[in-house]
PDB file of N, CA and C in Angstrom:
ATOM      1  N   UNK A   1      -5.929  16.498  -4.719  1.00  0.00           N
ATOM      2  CA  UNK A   1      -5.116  15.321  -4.553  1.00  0.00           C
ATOM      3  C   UNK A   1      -4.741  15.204  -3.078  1.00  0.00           C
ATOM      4  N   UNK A   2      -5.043  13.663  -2.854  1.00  0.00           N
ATOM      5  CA  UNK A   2      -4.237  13.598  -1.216  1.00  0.00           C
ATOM      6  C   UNK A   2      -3.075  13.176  -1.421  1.00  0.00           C
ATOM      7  N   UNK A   3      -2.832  13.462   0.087  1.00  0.00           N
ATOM      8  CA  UNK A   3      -1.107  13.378   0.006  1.00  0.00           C
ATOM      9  C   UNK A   3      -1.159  12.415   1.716  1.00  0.00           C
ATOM     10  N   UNK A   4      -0.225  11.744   1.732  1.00  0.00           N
ATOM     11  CA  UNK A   4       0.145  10.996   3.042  1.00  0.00           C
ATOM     12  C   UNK A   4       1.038   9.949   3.185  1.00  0.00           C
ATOM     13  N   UNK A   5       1.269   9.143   3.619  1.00  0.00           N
ATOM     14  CA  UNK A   5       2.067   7.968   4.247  1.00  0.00           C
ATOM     15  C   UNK A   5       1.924   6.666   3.474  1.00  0.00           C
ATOM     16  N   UNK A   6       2.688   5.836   2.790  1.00  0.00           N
ATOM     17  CA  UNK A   6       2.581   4.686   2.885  1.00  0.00           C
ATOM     18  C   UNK A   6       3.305   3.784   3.876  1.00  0.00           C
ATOM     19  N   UNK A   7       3.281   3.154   4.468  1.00  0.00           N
ATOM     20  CA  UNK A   7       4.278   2.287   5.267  1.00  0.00           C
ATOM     21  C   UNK A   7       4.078   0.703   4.848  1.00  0.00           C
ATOM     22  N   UNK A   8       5.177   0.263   4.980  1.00  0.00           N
ATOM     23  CA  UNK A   8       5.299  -1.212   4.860  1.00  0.00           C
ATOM     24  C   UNK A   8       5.873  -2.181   5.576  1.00  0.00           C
ATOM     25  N   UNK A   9       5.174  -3.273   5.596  1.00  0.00           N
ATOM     26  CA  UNK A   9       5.623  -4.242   6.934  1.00  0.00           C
ATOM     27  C   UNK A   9       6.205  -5.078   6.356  1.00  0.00           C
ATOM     28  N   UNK A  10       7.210  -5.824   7.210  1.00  0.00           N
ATOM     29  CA  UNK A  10       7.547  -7.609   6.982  1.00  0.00           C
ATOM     30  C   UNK A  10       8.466  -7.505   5.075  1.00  0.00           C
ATOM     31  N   UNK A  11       7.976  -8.242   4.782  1.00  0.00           N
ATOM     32  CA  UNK A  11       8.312  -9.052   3.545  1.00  0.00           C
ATOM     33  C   UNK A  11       7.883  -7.892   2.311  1.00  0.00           C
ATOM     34  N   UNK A  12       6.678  -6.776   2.764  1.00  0.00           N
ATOM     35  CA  UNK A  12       6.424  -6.205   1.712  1.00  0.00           C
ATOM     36  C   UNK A  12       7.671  -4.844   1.918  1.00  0.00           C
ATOM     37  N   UNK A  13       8.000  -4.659   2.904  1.00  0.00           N
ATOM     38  CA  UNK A  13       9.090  -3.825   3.381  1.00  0.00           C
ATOM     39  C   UNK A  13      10.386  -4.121   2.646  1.00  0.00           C
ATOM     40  N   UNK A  14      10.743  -5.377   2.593  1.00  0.00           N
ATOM     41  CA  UNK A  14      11.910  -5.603   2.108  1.00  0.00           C
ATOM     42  C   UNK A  14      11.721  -5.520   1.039  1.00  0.00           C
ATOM     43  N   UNK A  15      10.782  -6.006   0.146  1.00  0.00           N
ATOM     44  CA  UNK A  15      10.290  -5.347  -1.202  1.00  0.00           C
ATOM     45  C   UNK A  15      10.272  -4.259  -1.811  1.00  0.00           C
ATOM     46  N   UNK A  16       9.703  -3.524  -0.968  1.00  0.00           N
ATOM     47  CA  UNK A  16       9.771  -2.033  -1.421  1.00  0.00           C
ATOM     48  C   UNK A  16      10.859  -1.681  -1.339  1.00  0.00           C
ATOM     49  N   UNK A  17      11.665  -1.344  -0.525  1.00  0.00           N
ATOM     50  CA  UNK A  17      13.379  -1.150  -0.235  1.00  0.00           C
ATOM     51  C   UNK A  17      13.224  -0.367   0.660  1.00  0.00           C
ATOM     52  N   UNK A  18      12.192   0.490   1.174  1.00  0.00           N
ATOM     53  CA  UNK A  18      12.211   1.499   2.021  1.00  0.00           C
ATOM     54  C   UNK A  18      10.895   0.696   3.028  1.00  0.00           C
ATOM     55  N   UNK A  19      11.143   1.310   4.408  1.00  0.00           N
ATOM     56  CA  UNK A  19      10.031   0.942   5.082  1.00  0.00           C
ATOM     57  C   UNK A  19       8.877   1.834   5.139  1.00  0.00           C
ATOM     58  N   UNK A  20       8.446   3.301   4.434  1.00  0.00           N
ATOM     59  CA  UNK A  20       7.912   4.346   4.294  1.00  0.00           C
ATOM     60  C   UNK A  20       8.224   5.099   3.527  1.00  0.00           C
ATOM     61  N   UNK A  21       7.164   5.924   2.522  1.00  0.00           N
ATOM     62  CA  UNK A  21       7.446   6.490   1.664  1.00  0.00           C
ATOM     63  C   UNK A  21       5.655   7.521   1.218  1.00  0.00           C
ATOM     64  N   UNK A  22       6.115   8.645   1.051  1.00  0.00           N
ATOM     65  CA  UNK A  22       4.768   9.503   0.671  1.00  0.00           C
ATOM     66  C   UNK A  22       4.118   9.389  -0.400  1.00  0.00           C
ATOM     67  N   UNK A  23       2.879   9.803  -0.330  1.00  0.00           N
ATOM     68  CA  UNK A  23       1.804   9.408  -1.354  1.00  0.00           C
ATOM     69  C   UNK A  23       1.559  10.474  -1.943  1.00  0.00           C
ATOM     70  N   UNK A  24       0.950  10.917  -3.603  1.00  0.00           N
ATOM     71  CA  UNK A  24      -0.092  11.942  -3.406  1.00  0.00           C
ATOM     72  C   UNK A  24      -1.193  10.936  -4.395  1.00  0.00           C
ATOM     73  N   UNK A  25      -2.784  10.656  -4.005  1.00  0.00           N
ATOM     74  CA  UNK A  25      -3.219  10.096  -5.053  1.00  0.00           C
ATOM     75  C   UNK A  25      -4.467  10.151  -3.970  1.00  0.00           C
ATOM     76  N   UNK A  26      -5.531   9.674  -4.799  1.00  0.00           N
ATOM     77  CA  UNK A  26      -7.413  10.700  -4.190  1.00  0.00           C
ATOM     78  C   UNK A  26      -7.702   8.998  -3.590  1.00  0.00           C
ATOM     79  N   UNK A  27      -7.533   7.856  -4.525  1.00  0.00           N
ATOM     80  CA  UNK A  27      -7.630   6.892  -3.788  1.00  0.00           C
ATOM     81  C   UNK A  27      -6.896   5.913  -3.749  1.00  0.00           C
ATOM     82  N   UNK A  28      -6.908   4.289  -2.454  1.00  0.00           N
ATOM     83  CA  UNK A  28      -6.392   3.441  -2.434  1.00  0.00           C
ATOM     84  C   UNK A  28      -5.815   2.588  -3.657  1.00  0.00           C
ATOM     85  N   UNK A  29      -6.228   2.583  -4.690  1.00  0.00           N
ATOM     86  CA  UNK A  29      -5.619   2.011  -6.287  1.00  0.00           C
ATOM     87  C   UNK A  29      -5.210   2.934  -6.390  1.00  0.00           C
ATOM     88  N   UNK A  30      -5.299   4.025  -6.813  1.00  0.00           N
ATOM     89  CA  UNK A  30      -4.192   5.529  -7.511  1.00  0.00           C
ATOM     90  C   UNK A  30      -2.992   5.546  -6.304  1.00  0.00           C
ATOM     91  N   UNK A  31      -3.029   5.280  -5.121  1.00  0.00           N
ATOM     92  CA  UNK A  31      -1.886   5.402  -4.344  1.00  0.00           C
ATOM     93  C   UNK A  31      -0.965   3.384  -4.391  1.00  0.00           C
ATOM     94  N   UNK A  32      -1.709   2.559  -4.322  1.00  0.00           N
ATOM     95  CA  UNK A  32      -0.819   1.316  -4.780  1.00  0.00           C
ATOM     96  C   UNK A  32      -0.382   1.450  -6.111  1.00  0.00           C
ATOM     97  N   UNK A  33      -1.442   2.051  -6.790  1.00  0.00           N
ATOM     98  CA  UNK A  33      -0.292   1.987  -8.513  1.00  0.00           C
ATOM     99  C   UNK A  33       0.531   2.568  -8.628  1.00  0.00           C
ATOM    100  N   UNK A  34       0.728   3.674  -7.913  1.00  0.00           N
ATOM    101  CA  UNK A  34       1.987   5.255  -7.954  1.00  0.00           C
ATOM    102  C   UNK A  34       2.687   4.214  -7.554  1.00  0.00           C
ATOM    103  N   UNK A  35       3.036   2.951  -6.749  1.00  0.00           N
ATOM    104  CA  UNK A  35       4.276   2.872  -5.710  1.00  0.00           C
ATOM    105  C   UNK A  35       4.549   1.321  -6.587  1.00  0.00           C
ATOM    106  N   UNK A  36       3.825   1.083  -6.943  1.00  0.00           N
ATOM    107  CA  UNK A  36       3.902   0.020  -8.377  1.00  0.00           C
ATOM    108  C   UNK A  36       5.013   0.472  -9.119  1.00  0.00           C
ATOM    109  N   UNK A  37       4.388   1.567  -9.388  1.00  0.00           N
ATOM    110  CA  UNK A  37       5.328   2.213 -10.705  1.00  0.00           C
ATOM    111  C   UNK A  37       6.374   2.688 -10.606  1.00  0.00           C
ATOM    112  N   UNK A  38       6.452   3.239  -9.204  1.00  0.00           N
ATOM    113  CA  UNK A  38       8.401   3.529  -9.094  1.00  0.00           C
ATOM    114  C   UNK A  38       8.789   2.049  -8.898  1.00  0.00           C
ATOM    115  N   UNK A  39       8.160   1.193  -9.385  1.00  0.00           N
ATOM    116  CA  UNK A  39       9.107   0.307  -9.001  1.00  0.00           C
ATOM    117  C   UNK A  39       8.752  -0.582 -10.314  1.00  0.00           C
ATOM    118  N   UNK A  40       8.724  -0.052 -11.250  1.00  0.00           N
ATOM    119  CA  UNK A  40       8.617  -1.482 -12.562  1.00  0.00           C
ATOM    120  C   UNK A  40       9.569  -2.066 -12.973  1.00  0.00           C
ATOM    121  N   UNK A  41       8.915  -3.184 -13.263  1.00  0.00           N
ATOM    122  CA  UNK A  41      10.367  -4.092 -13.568  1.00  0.00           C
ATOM    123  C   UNK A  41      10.602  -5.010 -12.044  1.00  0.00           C
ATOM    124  N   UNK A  42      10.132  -4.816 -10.888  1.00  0.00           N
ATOM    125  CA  UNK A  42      10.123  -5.454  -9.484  1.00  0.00           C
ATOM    126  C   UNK A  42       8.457  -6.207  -9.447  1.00  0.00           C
ATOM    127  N   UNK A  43       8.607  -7.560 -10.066  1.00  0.00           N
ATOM    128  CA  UNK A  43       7.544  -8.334 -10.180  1.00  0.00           C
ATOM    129  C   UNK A  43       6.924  -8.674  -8.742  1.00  0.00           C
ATOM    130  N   UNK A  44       8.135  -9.074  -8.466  1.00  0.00           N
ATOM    131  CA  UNK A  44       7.589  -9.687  -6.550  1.00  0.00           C
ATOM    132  C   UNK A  44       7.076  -8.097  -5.639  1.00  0.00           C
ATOM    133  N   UNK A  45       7.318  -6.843  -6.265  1.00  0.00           N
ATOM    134  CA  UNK A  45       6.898  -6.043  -5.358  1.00  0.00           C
ATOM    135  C   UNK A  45       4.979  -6.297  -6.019  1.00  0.00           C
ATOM    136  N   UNK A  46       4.749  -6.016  -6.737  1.00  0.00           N
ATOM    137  CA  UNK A  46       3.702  -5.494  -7.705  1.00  0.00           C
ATOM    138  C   UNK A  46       2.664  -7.515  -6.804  1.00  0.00           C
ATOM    139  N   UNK A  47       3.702  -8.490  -7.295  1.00  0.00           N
ATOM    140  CA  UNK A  47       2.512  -9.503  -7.207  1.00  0.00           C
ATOM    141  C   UNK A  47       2.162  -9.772  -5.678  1.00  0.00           C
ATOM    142  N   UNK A  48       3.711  -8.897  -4.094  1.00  0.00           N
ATOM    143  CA  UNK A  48       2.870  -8.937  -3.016  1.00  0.00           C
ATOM    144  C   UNK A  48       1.920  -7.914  -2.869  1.00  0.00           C
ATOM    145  N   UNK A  49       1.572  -6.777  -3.872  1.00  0.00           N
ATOM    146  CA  UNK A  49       0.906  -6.279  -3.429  1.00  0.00           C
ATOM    147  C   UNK A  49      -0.516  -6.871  -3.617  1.00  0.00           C
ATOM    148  N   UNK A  50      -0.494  -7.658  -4.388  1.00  0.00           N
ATOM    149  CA  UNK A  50      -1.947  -8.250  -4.803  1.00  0.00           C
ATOM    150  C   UNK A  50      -2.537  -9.276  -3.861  1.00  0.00           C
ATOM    151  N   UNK A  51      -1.475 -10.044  -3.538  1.00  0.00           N
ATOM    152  CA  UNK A  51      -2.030 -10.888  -1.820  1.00  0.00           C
ATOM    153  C   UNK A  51      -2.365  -9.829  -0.666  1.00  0.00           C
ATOM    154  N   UNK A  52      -1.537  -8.632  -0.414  1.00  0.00           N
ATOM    155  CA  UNK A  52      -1.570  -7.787   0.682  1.00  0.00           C
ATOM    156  C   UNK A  52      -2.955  -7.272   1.110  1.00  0.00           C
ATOM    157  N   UNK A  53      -2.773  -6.737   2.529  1.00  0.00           N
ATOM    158  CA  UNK A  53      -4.245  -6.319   2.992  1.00  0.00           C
ATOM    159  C   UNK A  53      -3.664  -5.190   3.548  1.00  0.00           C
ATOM    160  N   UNK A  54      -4.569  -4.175   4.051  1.00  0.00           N
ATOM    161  CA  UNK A  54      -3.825  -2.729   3.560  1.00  0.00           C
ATOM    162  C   UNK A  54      -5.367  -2.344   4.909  1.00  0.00           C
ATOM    163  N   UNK A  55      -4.510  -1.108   5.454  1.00  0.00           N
ATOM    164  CA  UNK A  55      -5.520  -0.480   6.614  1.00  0.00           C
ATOM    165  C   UNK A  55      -4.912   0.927   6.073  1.00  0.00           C
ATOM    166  N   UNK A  56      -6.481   1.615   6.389  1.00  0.00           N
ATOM    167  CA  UNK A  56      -5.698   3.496   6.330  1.00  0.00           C
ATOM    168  C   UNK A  56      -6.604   3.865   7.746  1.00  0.00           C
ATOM    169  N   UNK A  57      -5.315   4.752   8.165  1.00  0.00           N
ATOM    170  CA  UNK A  57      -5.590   5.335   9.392  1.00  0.00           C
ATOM    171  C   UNK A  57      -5.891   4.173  10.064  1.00  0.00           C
ATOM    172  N   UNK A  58      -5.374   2.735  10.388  1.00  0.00           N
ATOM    173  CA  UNK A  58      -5.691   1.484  11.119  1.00  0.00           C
ATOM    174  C   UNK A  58      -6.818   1.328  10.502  1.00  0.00           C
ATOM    175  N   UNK A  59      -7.703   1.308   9.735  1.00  0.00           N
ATOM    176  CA  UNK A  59      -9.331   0.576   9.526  1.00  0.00           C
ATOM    177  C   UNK A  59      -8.756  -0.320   8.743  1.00  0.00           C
ATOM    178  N   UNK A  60      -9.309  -1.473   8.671  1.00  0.00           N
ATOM    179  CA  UNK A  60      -9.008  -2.328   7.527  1.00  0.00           C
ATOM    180  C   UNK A  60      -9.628  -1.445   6.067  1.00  0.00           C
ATOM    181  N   UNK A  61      -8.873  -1.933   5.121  1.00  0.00           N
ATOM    182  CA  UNK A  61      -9.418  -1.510   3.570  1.00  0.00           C
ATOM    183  C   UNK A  61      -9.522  -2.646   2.467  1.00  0.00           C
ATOM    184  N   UNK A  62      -9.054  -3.526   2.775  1.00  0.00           N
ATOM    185  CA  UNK A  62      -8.887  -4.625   2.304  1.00  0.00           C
ATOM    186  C   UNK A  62     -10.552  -5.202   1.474  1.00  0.00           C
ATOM    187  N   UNK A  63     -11.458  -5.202   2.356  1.00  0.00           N
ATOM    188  CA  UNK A  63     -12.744  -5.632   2.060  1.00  0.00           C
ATOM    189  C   UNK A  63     -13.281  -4.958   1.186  1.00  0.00           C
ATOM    190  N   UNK A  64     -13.130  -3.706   0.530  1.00  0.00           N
ATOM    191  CA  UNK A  64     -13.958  -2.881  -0.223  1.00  0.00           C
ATOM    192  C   UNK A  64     -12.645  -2.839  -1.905  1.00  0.00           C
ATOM    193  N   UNK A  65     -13.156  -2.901  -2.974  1.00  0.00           N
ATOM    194  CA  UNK A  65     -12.320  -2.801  -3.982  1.00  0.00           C
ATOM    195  C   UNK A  65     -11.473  -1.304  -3.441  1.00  0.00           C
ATOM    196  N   UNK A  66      -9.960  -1.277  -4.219  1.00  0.00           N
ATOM    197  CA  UNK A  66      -9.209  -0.295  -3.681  1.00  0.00           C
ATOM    198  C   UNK A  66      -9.697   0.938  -4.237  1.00  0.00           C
ATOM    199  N   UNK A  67     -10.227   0.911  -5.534  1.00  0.00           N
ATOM    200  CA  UNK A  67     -10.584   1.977  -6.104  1.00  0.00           C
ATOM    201  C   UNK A  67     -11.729   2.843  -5.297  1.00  0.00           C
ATOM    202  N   UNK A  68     -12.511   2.291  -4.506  1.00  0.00           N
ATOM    203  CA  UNK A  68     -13.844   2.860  -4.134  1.00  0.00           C
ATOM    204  C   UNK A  68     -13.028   3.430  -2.532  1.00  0.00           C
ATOM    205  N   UNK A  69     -12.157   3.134  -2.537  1.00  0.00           N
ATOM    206  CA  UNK A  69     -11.534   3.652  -0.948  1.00  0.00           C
ATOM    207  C   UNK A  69     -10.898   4.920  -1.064  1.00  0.00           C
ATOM    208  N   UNK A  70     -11.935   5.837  -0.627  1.00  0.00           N
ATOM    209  CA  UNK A  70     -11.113   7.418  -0.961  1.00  0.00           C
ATOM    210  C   UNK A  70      -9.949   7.544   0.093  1.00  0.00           C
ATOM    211  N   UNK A  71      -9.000   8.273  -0.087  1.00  0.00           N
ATOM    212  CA  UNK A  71      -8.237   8.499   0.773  1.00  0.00           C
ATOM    213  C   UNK A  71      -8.521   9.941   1.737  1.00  0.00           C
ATOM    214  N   UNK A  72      -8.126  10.125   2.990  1.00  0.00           N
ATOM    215  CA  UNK A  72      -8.208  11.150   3.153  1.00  0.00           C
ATOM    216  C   UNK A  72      -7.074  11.922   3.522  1.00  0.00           C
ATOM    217  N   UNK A  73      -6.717  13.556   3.925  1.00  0.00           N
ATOM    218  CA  UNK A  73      -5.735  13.895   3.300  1.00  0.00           C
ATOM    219  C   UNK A  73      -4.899  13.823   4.930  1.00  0.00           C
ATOM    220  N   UNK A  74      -3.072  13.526   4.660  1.00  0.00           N
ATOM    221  CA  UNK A  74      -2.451  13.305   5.833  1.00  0.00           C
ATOM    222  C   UNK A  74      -2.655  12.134   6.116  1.00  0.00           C
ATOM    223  N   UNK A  75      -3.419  11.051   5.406  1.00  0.00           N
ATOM    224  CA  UNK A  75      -3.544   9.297   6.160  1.00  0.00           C
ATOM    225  C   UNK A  75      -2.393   8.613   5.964  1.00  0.00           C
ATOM    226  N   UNK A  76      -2.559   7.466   6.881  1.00  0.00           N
ATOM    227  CA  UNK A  76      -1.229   6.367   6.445  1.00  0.00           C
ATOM    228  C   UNK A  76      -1.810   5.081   6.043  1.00  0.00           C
ATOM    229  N   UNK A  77      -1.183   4.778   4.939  1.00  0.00           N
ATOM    230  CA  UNK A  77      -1.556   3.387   4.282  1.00  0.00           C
ATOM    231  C   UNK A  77      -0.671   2.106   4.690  1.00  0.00           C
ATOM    232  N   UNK A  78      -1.010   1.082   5.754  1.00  0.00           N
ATOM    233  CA  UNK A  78      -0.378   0.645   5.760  1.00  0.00           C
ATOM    234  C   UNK A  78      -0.137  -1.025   4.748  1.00  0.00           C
ATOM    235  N   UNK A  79       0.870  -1.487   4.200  1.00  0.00           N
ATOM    236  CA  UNK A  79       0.604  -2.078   3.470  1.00  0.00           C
ATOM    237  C   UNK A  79       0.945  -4.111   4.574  1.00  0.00           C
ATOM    238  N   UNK A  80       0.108  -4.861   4.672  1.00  0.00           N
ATOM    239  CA  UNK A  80       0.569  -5.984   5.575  1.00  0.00           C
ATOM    240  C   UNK A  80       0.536  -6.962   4.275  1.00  0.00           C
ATOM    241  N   UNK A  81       1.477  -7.513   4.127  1.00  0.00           N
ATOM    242  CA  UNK A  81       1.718  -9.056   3.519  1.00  0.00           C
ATOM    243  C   UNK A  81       1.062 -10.308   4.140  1.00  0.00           C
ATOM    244  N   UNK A  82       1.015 -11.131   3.600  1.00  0.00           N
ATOM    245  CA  UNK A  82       0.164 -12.287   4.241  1.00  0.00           C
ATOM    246  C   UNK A  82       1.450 -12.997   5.340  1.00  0.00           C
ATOM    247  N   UNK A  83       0.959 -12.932   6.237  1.00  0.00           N
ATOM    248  CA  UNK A  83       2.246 -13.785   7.360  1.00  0.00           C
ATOM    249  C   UNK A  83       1.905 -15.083   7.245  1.00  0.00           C
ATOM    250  N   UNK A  84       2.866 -15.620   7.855  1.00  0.00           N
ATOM    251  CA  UNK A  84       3.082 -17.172   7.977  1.00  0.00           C
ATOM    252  C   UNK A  84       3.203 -17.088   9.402  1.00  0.00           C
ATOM    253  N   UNK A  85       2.730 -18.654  10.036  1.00  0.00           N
ATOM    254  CA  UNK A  85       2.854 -18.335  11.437  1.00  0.00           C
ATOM    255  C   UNK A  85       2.057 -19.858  12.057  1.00  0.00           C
ATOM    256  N   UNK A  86       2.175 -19.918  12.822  1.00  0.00           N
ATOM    257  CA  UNK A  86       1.164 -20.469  13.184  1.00  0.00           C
ATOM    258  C   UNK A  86       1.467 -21.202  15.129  1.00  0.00           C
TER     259      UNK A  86
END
């Protein structure tokens, strides 16, 4: 099992309640569902995570299903919400 970092930005930050929090899980879905689940019952956390785009160790991860994204051990997941901006 890996173990490492989640961090969260913006809007998914205030969501989560914490701006960082540790992982242990082998990949990108086993580590968003763990942080799902301390939090059930928090709809708006669970449905930004489904817009969100997510880098480990800075690479984007976003493009590949989460499940096929192994983690490796000591990484940081970061989680980005969709910004507004323009």
């Amino acid at each position: 099992m890996t173990s490492g970092t989640i961090r969260y930005w913006a809007a998914a930050k205030q969501a989560a309640g914490v701006a960082e929090e540790p992982f242990e899980a082998g990949t990108l879905a086993a580590a968003l569902a763990a942080a799902a689940e301390r939090r059930a019952g928090n709809t708006h956390f669970s449905e930004l995570l489904q817009r969100s785009s997510f880098l480990v160790d800075g690479t984007p991860a976003s493009r590949r299903a989460a499940a096929d994204v192994t983690l490796p051990d000591g990484c940081v997941i970061e989680v980005l919400p969709p910004f507004a901006g323009g």
